[in-house]
C-alpha atoms as a PDB file:
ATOM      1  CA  UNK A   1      24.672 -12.552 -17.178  1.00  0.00           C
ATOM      2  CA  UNK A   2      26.256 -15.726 -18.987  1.00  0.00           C
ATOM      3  CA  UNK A   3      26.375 -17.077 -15.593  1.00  0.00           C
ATOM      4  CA  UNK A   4      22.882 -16.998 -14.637  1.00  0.00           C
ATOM      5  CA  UNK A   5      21.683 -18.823 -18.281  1.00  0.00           C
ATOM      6  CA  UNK A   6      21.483 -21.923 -16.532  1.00  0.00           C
ATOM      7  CA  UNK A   7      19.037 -20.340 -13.762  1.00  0.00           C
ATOM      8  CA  UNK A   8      15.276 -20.784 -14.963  1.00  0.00           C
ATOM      9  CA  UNK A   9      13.798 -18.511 -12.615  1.00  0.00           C
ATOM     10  CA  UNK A  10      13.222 -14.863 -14.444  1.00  0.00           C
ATOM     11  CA  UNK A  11      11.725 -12.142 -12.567  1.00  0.00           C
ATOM     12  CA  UNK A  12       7.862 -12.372 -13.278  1.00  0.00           C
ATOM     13  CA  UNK A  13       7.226  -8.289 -14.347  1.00  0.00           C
ATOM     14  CA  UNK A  14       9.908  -5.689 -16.344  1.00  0.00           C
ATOM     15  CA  UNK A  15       9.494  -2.439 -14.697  1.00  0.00           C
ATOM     16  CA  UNK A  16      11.390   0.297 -16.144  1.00  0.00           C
ATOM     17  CA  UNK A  17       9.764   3.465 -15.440  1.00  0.00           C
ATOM     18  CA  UNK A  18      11.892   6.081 -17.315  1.00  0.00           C
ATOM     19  CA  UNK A  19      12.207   3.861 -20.612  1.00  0.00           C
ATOM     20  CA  UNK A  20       8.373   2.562 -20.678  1.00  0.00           C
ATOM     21  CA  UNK A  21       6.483   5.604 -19.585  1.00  0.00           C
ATOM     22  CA  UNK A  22       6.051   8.769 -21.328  1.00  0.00           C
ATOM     23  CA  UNK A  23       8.016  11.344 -19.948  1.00  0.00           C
ATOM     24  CA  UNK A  24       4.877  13.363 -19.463  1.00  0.00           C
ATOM     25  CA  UNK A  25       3.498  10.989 -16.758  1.00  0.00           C
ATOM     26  CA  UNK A  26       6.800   9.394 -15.314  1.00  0.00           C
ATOM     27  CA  UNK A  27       6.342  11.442 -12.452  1.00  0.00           C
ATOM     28  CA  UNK A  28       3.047  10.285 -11.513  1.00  0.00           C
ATOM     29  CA  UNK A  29       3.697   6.631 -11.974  1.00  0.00           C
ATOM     30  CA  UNK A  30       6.949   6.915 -10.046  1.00  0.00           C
ATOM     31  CA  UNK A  31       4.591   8.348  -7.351  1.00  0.00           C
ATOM     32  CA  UNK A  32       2.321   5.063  -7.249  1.00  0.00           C
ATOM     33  CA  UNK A  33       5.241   3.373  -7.269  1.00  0.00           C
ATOM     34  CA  UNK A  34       7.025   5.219  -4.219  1.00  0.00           C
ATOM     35  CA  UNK A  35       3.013   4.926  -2.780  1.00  0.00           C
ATOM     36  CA  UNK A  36       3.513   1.195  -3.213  1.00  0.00           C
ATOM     37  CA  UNK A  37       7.095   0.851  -1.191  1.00  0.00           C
ATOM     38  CA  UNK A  38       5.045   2.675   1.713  1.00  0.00           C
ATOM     39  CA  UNK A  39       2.630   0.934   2.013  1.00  0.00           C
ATOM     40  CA  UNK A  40       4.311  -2.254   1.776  1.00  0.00           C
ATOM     41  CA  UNK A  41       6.751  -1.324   4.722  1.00  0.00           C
ATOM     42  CA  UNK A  42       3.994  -0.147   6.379  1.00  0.00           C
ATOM     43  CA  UNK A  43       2.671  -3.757   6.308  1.00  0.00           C
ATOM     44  CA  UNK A  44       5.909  -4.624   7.533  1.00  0.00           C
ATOM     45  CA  UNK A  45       6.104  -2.284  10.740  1.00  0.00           C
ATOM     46  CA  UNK A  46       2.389  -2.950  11.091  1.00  0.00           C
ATOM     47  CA  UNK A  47       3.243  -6.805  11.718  1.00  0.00           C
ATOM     48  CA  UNK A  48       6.577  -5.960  13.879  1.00  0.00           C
ATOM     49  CA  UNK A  49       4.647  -3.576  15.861  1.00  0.00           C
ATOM     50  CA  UNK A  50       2.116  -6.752  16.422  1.00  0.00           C
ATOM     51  CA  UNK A  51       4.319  -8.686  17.278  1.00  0.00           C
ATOM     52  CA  UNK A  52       5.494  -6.542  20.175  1.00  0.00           C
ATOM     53  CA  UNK A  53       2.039  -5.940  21.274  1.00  0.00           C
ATOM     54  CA  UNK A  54       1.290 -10.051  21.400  1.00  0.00           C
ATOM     55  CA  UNK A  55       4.710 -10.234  23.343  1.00  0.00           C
ATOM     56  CA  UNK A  56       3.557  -7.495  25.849  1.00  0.00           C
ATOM     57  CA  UNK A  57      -0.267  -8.403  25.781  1.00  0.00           C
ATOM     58  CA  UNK A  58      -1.346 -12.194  25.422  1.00  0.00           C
ATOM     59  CA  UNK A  59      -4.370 -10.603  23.569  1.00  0.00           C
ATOM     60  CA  UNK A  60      -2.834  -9.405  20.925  1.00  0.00           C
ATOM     61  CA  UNK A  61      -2.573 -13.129  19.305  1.00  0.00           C
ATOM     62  CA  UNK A  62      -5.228 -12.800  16.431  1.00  0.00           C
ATOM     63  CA  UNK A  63      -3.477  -8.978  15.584  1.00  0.00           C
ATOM     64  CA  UNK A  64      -0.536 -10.546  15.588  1.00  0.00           C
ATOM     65  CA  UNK A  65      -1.425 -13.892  13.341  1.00  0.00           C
ATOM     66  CA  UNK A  66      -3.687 -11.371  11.151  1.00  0.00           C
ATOM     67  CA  UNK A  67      -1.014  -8.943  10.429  1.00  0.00           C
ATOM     68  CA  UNK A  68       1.102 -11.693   9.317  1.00  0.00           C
ATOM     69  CA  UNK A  69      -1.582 -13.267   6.530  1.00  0.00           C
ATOM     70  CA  UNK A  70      -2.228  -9.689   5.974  1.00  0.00           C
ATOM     71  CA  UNK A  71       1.067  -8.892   4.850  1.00  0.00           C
ATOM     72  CA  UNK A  72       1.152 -11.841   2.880  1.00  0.00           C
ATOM     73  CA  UNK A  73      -1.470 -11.089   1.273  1.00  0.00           C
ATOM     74  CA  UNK A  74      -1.622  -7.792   0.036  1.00  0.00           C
ATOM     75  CA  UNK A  75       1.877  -6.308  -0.634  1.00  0.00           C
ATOM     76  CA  UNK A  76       1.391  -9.087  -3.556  1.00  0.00           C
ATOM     77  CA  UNK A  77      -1.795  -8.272  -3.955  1.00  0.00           C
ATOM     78  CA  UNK A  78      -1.720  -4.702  -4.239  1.00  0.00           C
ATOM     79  CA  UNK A  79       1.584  -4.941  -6.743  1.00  0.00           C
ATOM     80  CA  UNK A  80      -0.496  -7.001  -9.170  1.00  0.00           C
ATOM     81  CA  UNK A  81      -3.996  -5.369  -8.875  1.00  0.00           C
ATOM     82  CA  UNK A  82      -3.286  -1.900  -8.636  1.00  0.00           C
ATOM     83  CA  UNK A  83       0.737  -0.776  -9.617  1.00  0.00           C
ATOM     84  CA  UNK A  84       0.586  -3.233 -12.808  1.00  0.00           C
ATOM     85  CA  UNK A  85      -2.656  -2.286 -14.251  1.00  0.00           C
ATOM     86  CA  UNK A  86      -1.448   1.804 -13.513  1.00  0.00           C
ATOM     87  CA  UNK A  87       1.684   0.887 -15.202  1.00  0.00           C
ATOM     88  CA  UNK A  88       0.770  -0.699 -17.628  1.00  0.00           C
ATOM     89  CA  UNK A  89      -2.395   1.821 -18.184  1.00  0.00           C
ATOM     90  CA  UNK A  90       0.437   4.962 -18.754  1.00  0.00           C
ATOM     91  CA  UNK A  91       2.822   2.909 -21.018  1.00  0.00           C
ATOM     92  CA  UNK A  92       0.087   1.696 -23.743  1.00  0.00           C
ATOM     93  CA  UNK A  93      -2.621   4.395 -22.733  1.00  0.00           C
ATOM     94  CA  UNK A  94      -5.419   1.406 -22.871  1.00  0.00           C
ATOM     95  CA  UNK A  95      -8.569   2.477 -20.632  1.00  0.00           C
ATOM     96  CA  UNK A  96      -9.176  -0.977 -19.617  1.00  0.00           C
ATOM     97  CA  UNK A  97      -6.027  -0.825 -17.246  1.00  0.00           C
ATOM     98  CA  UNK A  98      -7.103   2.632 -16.492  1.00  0.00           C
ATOM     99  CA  UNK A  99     -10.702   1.279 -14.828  1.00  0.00           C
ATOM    100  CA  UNK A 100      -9.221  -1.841 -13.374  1.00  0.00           C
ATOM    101  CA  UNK A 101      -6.818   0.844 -11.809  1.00  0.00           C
ATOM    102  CA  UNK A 102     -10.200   2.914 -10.605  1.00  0.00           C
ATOM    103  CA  UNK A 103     -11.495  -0.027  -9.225  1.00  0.00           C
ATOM    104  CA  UNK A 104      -9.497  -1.613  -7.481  1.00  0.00           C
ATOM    105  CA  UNK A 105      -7.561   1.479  -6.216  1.00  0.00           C
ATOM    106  CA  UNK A 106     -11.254   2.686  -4.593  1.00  0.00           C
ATOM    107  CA  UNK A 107     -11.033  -0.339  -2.662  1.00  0.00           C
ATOM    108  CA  UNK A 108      -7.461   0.434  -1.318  1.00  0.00           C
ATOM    109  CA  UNK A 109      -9.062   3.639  -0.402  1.00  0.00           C
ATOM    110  CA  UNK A 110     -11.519   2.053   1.904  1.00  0.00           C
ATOM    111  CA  UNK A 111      -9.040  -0.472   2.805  1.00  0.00           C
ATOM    112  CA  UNK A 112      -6.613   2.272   4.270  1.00  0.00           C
ATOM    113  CA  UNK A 113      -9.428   4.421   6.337  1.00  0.00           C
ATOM    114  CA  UNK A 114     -10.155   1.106   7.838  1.00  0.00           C
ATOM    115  CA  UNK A 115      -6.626  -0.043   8.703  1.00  0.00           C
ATOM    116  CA  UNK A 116      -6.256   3.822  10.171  1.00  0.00           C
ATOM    117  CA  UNK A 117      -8.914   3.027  12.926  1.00  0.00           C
ATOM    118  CA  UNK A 118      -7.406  -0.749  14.113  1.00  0.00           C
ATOM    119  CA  UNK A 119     -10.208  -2.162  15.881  1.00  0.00           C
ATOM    120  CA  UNK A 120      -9.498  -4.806  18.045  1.00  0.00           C
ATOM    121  CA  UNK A 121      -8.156  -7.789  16.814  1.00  0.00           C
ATOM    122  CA  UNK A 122      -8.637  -6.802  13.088  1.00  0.00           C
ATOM    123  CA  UNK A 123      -5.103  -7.276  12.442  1.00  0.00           C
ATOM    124  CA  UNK A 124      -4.381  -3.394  11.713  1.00  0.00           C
ATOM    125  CA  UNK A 125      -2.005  -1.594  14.300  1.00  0.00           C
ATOM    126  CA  UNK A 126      -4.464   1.668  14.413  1.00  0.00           C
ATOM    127  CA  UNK A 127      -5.785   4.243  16.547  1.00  0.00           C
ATOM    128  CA  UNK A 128      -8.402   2.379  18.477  1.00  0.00           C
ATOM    129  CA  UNK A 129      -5.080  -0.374  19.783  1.00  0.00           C
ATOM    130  CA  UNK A 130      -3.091   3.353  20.147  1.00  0.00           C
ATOM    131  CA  UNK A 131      -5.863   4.797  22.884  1.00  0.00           C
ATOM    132  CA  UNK A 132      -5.875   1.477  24.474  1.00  0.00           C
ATOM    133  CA  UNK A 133      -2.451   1.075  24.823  1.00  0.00           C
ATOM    134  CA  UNK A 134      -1.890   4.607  25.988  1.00  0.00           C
ATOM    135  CA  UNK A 135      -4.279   4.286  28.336  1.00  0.00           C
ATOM    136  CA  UNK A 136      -2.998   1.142  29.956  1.00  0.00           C
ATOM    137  CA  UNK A 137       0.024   2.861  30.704  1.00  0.00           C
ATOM    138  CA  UNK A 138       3.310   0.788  32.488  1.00  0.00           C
ATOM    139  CA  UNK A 139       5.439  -0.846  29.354  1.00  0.00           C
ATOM    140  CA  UNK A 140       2.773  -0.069  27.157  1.00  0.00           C
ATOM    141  CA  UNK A 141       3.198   3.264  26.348  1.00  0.00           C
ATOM    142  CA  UNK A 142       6.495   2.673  24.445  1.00  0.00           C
ATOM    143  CA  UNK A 143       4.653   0.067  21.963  1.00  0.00           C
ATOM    144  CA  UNK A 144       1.914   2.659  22.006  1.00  0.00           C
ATOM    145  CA  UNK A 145       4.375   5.273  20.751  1.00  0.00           C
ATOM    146  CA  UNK A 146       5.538   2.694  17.645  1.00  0.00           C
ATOM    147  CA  UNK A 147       1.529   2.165  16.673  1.00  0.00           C
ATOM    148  CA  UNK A 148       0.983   5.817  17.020  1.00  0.00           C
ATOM    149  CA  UNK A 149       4.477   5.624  14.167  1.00  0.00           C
ATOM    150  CA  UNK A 150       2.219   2.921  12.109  1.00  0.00           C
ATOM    151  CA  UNK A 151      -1.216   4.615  12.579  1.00  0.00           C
ATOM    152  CA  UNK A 152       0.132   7.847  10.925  1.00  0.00           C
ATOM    153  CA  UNK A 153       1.476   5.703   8.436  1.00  0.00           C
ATOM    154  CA  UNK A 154      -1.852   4.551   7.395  1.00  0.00           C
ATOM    155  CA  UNK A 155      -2.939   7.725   7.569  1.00  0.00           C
ATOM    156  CA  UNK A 156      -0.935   8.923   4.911  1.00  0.00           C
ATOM    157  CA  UNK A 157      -1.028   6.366   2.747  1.00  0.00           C
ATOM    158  CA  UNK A 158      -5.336   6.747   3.110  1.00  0.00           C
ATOM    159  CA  UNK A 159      -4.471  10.497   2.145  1.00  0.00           C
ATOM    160  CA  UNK A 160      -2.220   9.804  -0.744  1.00  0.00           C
ATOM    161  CA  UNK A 161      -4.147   7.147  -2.303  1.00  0.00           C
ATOM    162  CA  UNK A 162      -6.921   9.652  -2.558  1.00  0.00           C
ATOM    163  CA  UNK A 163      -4.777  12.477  -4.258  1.00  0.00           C
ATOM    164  CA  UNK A 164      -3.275  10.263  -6.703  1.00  0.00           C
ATOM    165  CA  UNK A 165      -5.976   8.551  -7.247  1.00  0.00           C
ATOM    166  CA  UNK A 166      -7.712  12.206  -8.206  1.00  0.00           C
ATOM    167  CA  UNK A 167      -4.655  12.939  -9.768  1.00  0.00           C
ATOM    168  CA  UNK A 168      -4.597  10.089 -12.301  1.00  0.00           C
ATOM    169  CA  UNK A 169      -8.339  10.403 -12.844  1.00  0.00           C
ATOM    170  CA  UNK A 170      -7.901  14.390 -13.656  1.00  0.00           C
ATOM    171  CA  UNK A 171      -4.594  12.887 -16.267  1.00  0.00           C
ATOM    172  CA  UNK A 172      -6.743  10.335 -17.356  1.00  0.00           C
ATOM    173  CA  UNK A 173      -9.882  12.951 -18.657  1.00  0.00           C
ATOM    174  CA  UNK A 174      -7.621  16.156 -19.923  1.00  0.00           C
ATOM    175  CA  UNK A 175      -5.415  13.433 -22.035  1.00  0.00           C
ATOM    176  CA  UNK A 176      -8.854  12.159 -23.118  1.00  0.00           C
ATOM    177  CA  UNK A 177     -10.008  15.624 -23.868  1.00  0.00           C
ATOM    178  CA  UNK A 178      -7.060  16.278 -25.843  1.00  0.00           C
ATOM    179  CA  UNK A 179      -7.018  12.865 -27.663  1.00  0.00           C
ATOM    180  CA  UNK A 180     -10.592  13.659 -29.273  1.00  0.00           C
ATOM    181  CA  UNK A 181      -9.832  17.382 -30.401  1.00  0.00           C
END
């Protein structure tokens, strides 16, 4: 550590899940948390898989440049806007974090049921690219096979941001229950 004093760069957010969280809900968070490191490689194999869909098919340029910004953008994004406010909503129990949390978290609800689908050139390796590479056949079918991989992907991250999203809402009320009695 002595050596690194002279370093100015400090990492921007102290996440320590088993010594800031109450035991009681260290579960949960970790859960968001692990939700967060899917979905975040997800974005990753979702831009790999692009890319070997825009090597194979010229017109799969604008997925390809898409997945890229949207990578970018939202494993960020979602880390800031969604994990912090959670985390920080569990460690001081303020309900202001809690419905920037609701919010914003509805959103990545919507966000994943669209990114399931993949319409053409929406940047989102999904089920719409998956039929049409499947049915083009030849060399396809083996990049079809790794978006069918990323398509279930989003799937499950669309299904478990909806369960803990009802899952933190249901913690959220019977702790608010108990808090008044």
């Amino acid at each position: 550590i002595r050596l690194l004093r002279w370093c100015t760069l400090r990492p921007c957010f102290y996440t320590d899940i088993s010594v800031e969280i109450v035991l009681l809900f260290q579960r949960w968070v970790r859960y968001l948390y692990y939700l967060w490191l899917l979905y975040s490689s997800t974005l990753v194999l979702n831009m790999i898989t692009a890319l070997s869909y825009f090597i194979v098919d010229k017109e799969g340029g604008y997925t390809f440049g898409l997945s890229i910004f949207y990578m970018i953008l939202f494993i960020p994004l979602s880390y800031i806007c969604w994990f912090r406010p959670v985390y920080r909503a569990f460690r001081s129990d303020r309900s202001s974090d809690f419905m920037i949390f609701f919010f914003i978290f509805f959103f990545q609800i919507c966000l994943s049921v669209f990114m399931i689908f993949g319409w053409k050139n929406s940047g989102f390796c999904g089920f719409m690219l998956m039929i049409k590479l499947f049915s083009a056949g030849g060399s396809k079918i083996g990049i079809a096979i790794i978006v069918m991989i990323v398509t279930l992907s989003f799937s499950l991250i669309a299904i478990a941001d909806g369960l803990l999203l009802f899952k933190v809402r249901l913690i959220r009320f019977i702790h608010f229950i108990f808090k008044l009695n």
